[in-house]
C-alpha atoms as a PDB file:
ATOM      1  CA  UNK A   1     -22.869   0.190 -18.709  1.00  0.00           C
ATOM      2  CA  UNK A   2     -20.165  -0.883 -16.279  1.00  0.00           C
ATOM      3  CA  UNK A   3     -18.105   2.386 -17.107  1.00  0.00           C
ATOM      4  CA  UNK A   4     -21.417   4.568 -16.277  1.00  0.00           C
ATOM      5  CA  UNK A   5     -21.697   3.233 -13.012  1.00  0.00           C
ATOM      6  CA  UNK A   6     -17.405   3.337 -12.278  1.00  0.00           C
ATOM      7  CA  UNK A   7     -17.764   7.196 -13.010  1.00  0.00           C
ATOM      8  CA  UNK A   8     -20.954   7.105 -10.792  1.00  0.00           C
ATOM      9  CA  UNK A   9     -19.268   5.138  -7.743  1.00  0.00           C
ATOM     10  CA  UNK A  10     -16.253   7.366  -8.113  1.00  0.00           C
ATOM     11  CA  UNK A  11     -17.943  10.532  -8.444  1.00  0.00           C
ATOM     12  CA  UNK A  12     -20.330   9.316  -5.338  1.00  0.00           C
ATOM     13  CA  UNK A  13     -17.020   8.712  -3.309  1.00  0.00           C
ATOM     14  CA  UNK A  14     -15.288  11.613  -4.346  1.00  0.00           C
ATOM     15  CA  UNK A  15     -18.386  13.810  -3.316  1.00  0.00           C
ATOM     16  CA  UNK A  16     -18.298  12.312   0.389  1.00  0.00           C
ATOM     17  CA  UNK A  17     -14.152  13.141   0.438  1.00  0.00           C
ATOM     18  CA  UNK A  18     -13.201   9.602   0.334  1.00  0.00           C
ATOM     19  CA  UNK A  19      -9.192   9.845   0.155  1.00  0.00           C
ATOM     20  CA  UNK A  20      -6.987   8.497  -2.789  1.00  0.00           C
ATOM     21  CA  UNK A  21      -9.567   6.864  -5.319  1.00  0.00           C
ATOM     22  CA  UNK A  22      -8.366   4.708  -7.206  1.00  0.00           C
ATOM     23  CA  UNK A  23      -9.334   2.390 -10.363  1.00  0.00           C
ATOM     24  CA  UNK A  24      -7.941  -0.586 -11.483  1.00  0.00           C
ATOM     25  CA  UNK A  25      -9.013  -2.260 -15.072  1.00  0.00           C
ATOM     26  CA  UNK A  26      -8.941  -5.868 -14.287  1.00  0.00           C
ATOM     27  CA  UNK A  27     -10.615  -7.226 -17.195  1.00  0.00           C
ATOM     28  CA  UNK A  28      -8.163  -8.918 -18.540  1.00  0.00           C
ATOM     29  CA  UNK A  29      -7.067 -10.461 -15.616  1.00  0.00           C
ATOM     30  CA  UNK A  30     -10.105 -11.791 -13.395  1.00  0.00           C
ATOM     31  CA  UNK A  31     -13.622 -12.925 -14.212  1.00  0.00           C
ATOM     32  CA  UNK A  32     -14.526 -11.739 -11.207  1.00  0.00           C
ATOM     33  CA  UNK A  33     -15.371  -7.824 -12.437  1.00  0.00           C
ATOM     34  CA  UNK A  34     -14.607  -5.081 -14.861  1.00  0.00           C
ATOM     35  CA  UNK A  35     -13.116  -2.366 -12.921  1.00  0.00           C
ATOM     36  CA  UNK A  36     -11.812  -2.631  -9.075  1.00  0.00           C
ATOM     37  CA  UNK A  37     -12.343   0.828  -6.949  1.00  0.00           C
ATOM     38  CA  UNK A  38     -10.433   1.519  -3.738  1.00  0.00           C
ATOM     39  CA  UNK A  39     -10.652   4.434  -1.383  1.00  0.00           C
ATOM     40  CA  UNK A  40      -9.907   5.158   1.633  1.00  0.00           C
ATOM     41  CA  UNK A  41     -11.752   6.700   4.733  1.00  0.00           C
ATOM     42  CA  UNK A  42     -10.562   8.810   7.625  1.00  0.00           C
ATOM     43  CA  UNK A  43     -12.332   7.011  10.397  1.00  0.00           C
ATOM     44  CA  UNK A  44     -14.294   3.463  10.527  1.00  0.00           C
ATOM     45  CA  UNK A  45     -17.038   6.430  10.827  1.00  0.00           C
ATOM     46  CA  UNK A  46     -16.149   7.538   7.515  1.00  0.00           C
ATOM     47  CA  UNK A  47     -15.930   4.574   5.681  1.00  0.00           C
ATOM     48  CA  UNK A  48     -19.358   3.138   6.823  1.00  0.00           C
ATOM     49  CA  UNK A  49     -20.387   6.677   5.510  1.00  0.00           C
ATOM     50  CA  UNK A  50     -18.737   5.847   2.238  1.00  0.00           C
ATOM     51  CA  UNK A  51     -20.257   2.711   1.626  1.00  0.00           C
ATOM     52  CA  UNK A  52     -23.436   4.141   3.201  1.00  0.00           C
ATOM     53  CA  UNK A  53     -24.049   6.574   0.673  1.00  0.00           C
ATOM     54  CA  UNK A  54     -22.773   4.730  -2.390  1.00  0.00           C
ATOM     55  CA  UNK A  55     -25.656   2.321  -1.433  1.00  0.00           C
ATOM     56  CA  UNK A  56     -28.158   4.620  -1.079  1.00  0.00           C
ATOM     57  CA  UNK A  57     -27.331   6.458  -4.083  1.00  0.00           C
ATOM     58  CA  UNK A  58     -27.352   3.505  -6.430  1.00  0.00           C
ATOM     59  CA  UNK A  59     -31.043   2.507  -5.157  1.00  0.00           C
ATOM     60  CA  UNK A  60     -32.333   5.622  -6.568  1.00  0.00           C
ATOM     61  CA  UNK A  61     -31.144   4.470  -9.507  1.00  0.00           C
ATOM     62  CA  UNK A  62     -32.168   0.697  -8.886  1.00  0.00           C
ATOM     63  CA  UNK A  63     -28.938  -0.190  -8.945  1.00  0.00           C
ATOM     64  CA  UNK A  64     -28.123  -3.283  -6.055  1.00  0.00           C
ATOM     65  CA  UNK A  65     -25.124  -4.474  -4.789  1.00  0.00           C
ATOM     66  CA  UNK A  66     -24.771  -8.003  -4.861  1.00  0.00           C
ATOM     67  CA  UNK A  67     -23.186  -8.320  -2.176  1.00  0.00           C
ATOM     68  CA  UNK A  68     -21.519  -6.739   0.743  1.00  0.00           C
ATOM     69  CA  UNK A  69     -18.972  -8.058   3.196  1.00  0.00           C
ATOM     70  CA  UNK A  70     -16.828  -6.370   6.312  1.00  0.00           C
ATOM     71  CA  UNK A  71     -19.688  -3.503   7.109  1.00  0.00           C
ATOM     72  CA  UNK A  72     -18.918  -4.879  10.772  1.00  0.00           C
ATOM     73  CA  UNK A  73     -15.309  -5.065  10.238  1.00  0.00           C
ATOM     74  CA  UNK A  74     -14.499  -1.359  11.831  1.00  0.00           C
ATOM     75  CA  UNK A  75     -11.512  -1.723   8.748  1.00  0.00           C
ATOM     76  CA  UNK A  76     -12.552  -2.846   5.278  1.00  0.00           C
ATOM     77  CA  UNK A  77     -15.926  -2.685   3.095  1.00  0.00           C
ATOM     78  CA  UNK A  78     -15.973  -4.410  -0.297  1.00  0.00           C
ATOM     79  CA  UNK A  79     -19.000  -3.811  -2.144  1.00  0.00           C
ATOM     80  CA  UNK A  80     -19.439  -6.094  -5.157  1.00  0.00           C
ATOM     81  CA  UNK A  81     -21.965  -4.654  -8.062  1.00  0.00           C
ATOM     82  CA  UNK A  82     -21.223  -7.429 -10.217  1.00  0.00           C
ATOM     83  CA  UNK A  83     -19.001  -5.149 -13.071  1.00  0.00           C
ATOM     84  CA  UNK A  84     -17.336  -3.291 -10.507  1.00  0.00           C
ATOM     85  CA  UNK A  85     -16.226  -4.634  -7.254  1.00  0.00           C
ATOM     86  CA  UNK A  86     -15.819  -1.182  -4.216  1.00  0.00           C
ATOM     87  CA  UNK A  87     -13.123  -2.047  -1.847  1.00  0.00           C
ATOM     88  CA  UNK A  88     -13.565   1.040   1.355  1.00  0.00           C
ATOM     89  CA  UNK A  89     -10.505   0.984   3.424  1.00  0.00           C
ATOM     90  CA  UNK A  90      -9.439   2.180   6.641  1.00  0.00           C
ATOM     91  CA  UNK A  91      -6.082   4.125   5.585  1.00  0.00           C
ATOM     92  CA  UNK A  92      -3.956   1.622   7.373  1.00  0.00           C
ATOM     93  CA  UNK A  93      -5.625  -1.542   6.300  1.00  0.00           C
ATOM     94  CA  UNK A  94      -5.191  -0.249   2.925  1.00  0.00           C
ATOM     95  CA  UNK A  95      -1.817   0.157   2.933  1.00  0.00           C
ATOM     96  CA  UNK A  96      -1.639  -3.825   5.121  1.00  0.00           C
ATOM     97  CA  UNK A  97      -3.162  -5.396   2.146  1.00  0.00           C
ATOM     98  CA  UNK A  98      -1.995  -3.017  -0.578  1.00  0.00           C
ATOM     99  CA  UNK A  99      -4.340  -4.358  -3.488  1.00  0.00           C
ATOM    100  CA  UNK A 100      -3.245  -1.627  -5.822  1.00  0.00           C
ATOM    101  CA  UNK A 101       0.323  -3.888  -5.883  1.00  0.00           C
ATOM    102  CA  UNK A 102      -1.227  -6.822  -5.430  1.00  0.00           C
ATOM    103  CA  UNK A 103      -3.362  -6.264  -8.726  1.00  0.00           C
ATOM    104  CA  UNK A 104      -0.409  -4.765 -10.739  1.00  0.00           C
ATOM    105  CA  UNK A 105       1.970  -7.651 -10.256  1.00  0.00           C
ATOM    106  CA  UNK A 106      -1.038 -10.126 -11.880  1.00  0.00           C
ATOM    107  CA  UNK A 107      -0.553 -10.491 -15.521  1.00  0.00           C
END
């Protein structure tokens, strides 16, 4: 189930040109999901977008975030579906907090 809805996130972000998506496996190495997904947007615009239509795309599927935090933020969206947690980045936010490093260097 949680690999369905990574490939339905990504393909969702990838559809709306969300820039460098990325997936990280951290199984193994939090409790807190399966799978991690980070993109960027172009624009604070474009990210809203991004989560925007993730949202609305999972609802036709009844499928509810649990949460979401920074919609407000103008710089970072993290949208947590339980399995797999969306992070939505400004490009240089994303590359201030670097998760993709961050992530690798956890054992």
């Amino acid at each position: 189930m949680e690999e369905e809805l990574l490939n339905k996130i990504i393909k969702i972000l990838n559809d709306k040109k969300a820039l460098d998506v990325k997936t990280i496996d951290i199984k193994d190495k939090s409790s807190l999901a399966d799978y991690m997904v980070i993109a960027s947007g172009t624009s604070t615009t474009h990210i809203k977008a991004l989560a925007d239509n993730v949202e609305e795309e999972l609802k036709k599927e009844e499928i509810y975030p649990h949460k979401i935090e920074g919609y407000n933020s103008n710089s970072w969206i993290l949208m947590d579906y339980l399995d797999v947690i969306v992070n939505i980045f400004t490009e240089t936010d994303r590359e201030h907090y670097n998760l993709e490093d961050l992530w690798e260097k956890i054992k």
